[in-house]
Protein backbone atom coordinates (compact mmCIF):
# COMPACT_ATOMS: atom_id res chain seq x y z
CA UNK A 1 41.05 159.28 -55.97
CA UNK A 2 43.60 161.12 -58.33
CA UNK A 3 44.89 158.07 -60.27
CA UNK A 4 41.54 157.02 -60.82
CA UNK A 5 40.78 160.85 -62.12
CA UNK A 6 44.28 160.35 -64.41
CA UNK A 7 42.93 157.22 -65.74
CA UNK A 8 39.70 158.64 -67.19
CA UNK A 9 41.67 161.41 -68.48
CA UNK A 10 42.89 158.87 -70.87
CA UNK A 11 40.08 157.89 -72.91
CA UNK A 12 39.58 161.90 -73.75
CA UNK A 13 40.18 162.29 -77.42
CA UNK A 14 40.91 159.79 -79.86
CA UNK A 15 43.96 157.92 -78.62
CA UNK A 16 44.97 155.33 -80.30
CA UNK A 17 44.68 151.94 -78.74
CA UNK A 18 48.13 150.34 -78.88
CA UNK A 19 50.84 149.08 -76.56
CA UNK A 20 51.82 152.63 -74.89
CA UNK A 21 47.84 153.06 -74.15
CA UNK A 22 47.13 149.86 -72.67
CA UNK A 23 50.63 150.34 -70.42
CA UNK A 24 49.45 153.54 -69.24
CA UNK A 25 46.04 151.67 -68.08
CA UNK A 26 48.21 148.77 -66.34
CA UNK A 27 51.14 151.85 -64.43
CA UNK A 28 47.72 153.82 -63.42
CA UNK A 29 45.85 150.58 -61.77
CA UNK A 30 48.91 149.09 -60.32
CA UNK A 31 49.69 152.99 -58.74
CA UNK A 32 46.10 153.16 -57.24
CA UNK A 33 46.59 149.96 -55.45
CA UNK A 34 44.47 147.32 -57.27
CA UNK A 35 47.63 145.42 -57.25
CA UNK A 36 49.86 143.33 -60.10
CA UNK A 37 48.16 140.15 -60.60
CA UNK A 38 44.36 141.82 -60.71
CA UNK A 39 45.33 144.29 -62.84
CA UNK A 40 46.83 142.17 -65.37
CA UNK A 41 43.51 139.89 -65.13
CA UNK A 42 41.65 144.04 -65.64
CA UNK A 43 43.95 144.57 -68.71
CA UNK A 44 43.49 141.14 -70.55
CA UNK A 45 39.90 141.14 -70.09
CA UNK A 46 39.74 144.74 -71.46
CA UNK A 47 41.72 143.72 -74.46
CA UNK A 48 39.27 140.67 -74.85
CA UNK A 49 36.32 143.15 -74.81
CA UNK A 50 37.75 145.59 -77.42
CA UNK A 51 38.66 142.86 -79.85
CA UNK A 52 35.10 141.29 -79.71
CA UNK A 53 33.41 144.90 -79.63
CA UNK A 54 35.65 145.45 -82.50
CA UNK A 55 36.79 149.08 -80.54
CA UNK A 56 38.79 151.25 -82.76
CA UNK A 57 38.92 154.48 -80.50
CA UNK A 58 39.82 154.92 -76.62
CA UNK A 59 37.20 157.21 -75.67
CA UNK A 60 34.95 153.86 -76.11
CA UNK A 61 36.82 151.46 -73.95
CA UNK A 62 36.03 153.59 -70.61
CA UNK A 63 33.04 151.81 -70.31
CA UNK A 64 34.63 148.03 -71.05
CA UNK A 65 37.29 149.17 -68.44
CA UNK A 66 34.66 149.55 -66.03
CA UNK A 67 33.08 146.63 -66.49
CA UNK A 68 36.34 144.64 -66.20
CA UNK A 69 37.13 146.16 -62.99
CA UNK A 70 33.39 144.94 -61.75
CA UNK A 71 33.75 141.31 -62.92
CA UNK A 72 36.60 141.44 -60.38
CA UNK A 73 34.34 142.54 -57.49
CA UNK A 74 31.10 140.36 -57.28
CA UNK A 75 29.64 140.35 -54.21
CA UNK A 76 27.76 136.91 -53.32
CA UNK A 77 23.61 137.54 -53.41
CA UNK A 78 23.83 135.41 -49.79
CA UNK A 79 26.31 138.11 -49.08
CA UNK A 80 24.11 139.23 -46.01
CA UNK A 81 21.75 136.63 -45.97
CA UNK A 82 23.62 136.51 -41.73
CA UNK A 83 21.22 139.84 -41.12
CA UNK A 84 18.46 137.67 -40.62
CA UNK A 85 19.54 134.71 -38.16
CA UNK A 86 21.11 134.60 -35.04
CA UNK A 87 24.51 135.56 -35.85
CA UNK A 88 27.53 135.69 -34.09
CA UNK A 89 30.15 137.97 -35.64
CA UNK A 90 34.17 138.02 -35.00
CA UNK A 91 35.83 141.03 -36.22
CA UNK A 92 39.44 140.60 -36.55
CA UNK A 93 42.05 142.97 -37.75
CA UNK A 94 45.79 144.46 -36.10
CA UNK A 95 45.43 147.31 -33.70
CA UNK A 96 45.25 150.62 -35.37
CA UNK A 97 42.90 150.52 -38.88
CA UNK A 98 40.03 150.96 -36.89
CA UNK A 99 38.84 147.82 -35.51
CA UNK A 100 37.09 148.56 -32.36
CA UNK A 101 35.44 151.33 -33.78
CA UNK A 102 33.85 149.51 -36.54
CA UNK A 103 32.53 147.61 -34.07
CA UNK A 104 30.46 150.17 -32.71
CA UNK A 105 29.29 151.59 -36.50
CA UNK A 106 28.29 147.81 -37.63
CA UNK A 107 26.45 147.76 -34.41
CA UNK A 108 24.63 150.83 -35.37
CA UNK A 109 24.13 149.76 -38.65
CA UNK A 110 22.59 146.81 -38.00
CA UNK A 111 19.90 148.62 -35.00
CA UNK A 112 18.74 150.72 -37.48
CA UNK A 113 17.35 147.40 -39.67
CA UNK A 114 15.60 146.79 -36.18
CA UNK A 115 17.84 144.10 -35.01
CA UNK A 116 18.93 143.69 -31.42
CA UNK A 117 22.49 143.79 -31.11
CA UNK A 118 24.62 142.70 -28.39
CA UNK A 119 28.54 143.67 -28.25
CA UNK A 120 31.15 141.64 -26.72
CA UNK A 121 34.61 143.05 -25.64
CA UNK A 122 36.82 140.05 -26.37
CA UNK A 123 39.82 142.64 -27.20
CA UNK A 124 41.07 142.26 -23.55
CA UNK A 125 45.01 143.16 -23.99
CA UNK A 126 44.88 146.38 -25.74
CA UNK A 127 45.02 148.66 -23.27
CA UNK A 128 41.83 151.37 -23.12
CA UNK A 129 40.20 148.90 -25.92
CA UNK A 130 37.17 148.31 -23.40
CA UNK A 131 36.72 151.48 -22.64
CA UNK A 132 36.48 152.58 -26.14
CA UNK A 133 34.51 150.01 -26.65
CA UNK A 134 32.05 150.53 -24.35
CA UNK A 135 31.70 154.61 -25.45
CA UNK A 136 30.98 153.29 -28.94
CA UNK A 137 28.49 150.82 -27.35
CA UNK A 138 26.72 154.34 -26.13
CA UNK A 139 26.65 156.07 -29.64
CA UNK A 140 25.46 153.06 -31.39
CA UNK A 141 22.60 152.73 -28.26
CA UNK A 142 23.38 148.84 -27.91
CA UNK A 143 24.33 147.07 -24.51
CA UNK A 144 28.03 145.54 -24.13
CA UNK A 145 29.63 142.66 -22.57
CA UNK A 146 32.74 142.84 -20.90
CA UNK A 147 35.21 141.75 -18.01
CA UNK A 148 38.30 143.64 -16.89
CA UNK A 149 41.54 144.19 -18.59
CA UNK A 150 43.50 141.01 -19.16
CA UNK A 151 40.87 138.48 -19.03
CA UNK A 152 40.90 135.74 -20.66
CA UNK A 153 38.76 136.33 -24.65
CA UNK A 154 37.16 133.01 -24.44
CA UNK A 155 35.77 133.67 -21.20
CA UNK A 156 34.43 137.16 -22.37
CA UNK A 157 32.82 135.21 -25.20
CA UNK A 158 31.28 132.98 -23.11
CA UNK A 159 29.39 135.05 -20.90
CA UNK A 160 28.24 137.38 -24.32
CA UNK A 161 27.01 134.22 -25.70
CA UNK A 162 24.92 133.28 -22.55
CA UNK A 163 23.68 136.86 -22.33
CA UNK A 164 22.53 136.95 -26.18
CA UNK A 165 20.33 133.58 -25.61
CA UNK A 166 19.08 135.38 -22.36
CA UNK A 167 18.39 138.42 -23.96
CA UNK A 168 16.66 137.09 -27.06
CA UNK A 169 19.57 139.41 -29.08
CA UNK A 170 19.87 139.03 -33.39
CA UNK A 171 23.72 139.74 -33.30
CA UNK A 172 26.77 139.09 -31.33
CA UNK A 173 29.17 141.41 -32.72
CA UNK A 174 32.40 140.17 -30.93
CA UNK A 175 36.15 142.70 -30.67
CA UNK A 176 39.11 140.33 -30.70
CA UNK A 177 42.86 141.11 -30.25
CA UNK A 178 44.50 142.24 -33.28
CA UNK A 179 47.77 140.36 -32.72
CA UNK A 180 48.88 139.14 -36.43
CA UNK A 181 52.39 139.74 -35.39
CA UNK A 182 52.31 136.40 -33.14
CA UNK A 183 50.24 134.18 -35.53
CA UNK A 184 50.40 130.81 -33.02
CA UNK A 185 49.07 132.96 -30.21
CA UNK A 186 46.22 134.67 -32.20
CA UNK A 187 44.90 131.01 -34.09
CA UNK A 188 45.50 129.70 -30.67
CA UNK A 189 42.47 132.03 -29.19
CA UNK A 190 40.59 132.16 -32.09
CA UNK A 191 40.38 128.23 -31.85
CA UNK A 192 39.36 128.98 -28.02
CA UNK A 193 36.84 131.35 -29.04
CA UNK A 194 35.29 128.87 -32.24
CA UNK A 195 35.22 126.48 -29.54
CA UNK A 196 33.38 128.40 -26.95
CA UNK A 197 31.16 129.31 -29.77
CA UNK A 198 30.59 125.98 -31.21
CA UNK A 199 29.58 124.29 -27.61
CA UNK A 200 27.64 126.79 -26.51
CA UNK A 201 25.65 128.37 -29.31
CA UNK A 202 25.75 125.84 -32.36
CA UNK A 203 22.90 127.04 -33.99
CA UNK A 204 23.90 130.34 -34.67
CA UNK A 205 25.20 131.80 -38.00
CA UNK A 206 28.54 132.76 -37.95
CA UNK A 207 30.51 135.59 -39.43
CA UNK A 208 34.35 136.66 -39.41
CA UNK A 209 35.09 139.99 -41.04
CA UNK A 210 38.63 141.70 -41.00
CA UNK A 211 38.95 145.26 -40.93
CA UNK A 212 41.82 146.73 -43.07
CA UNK A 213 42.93 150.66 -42.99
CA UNK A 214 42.46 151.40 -46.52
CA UNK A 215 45.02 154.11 -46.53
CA UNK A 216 47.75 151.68 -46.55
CA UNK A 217 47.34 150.24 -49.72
CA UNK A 218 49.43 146.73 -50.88
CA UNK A 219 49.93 146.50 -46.76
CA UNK A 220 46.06 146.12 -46.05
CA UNK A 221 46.15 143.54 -48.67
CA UNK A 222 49.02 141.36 -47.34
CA UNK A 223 47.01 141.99 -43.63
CA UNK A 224 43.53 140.34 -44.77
CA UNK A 225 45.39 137.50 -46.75
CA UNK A 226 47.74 136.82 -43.05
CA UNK A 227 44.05 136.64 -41.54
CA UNK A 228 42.77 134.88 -43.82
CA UNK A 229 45.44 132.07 -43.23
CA UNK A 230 44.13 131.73 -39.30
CA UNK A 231 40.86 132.16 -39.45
CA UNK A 232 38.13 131.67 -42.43
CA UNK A 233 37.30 135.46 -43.11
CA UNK A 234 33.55 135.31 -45.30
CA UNK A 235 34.24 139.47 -45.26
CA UNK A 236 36.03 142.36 -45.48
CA UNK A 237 35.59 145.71 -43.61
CA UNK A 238 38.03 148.72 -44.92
CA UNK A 239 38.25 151.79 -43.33
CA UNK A 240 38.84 155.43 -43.84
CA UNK A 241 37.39 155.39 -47.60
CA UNK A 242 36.70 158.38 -47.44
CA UNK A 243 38.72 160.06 -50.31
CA UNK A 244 42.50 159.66 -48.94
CA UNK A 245 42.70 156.74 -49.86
CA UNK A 246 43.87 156.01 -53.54
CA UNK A 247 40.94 153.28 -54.13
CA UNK A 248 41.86 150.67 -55.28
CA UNK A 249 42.92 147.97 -52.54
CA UNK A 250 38.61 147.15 -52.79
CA UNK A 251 39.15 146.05 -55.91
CA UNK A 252 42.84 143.84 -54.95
CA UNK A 253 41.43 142.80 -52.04
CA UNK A 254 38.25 141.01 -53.06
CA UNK A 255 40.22 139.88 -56.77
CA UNK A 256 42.69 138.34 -55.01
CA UNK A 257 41.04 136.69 -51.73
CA UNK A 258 37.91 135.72 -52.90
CA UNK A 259 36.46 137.46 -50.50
CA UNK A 260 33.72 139.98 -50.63
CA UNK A 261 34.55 143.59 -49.75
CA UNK A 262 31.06 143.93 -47.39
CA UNK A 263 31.36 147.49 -45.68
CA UNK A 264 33.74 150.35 -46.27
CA UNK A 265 33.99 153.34 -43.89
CA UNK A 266 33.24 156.67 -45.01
CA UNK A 267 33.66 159.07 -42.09
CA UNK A 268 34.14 158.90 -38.19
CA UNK A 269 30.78 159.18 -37.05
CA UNK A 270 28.66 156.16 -35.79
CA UNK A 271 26.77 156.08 -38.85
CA UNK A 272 29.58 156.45 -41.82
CA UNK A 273 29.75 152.67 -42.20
CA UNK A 274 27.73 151.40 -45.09
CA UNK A 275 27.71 148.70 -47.34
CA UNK A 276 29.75 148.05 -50.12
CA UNK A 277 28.16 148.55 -53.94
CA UNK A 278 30.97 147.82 -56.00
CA UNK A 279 28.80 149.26 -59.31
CA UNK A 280 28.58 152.51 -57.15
CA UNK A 281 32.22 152.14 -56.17
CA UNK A 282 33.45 151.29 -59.53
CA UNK A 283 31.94 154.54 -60.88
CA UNK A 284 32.55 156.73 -57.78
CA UNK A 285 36.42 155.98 -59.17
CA UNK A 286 35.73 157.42 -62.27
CA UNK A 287 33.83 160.23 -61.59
CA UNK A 288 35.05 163.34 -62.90
């Protein structure tokens, strides 16, 4: 989190607030990932806040910056109202930022609130992804659905769905393919899948979450806005938050989509998902 660490080395002092301090803000945000068009929305409502606070100093507009960095951020109070239906969830996201193993963690997660969870291996072209699967299925202590390499995702789905009814189970927690490369093919078996689910559990709640490797910055960004194109994402899952990253793609992510940020991962470990607190977050950046 160094740019975030350079940023509240600014208000030290007794800068002056003029043009040169208020660029410095805007270079330091757009550096950390929050992105151009968010951080120009952070900047003009900081400015707003300092003329109607009448601010004279900087050291006093670290806590206004704050606070316009939250406004961007707010997380829906029916955020995870899903927790306590029957729920079928669709994580989607391109092979490599950690898909398949948030699969597992959200799985564990959501045992420990005393729900009975049910995972589905619908991620039937990457090669090894069932197996992996199915060993995160062991840590997280929840029984998995699957069908060999190469099957068809809608079928996989299918017989998940059947087993969850049979089985009494809270949450489906579904793995697709992470295919964004080939849009018509993915929104083809997404459509499949939506229709599978639609037919043959109608009642349930449903959830799509992409998962986005928060070390790559602006890229994670343009990857949950591509997903959000094919299917209709009501979260967003980022990964490896656990200090590499600079910080803040949260902030770009849920500005710009309109979509909440809803868990971030911390660690490897089954339990190192948790939810997302963007007032903790926020001040986590700034913390010395």
């Amino acid at each position: 989190m160094g740019f975030f660490a350079k940023l509240a080395s600014l208000f030290t002092g007794h800068k002056e607030l003029n043009d040169e301090f208020y660029e410095e803000i805007e270079e330091t945000l757009v550096m950390a990932d929050v992105g151009i068009n968010t951080t120009e929305n952070i900047i003009s409502a900081l400015k707003k806040k300092v003329k109607e606070n009448k601010i004279k100093e900087a050291a006093a507009c670290k806590e206004l910056l704050k606070d316009s960095i939250k406004e961007q951020m707010d997380v829906p109070g029916d955020a995870y109202d899903f927790e306590n239906k029957k729920t079928v969830i669709l994580l989607i996201g391109v092979n490599g930022v950690g898909k398949t193993t948030t699969v597992g963690k959200l799985a564990s997660v959501l045992k420990k609130q005393g729900k009975k969870v049910l995972i589905c291996a619908a991620d039937t072209f990457r090669a090894a992804a069932i197996e992996q699967l199915t060993e995160w299925s062991n840590r997280a202590g929840v029984d998995i659905i699957a069908q060999k390499e190469g099957s068809d995702p809608a079928a996989v789905v299918f017989d998940a769905i059947n087993a969850a009814k049979a089985r009494n189970t809270d949450i489906l927690i579904c793995d697709t393919a992470g295919r964004l490369q080939n849009k018509k093919n993915l929104m083809e078996e997404l459509r499949k899948i939506d229709k599978v689910i639609d037919r043959e559990y109608p009642g349930a709640a449903r959830e799509t979450f992409v998962v986005v490797d928060g070390t790559t910055g602006q890229n994670a960004l343009v990857q949950a806005r591509e997903f959000n194109e094919v299917a209709p994402v009501t979260g967003v899952i980022i990964t490896k938050l656990d200090g590499t990253a600079k910080g803040g793609i949260a902030i770009a992510i849920q500005a710009e989509l309109n979509v909440p940020v809803k868990y971030i991962g911390v660690g490897e470990k089954v339990d190192s998902l948790k939810k997302f607190d963007p007032k903790e977050y926020v001040e986590g950046l700034f913390a010395d």
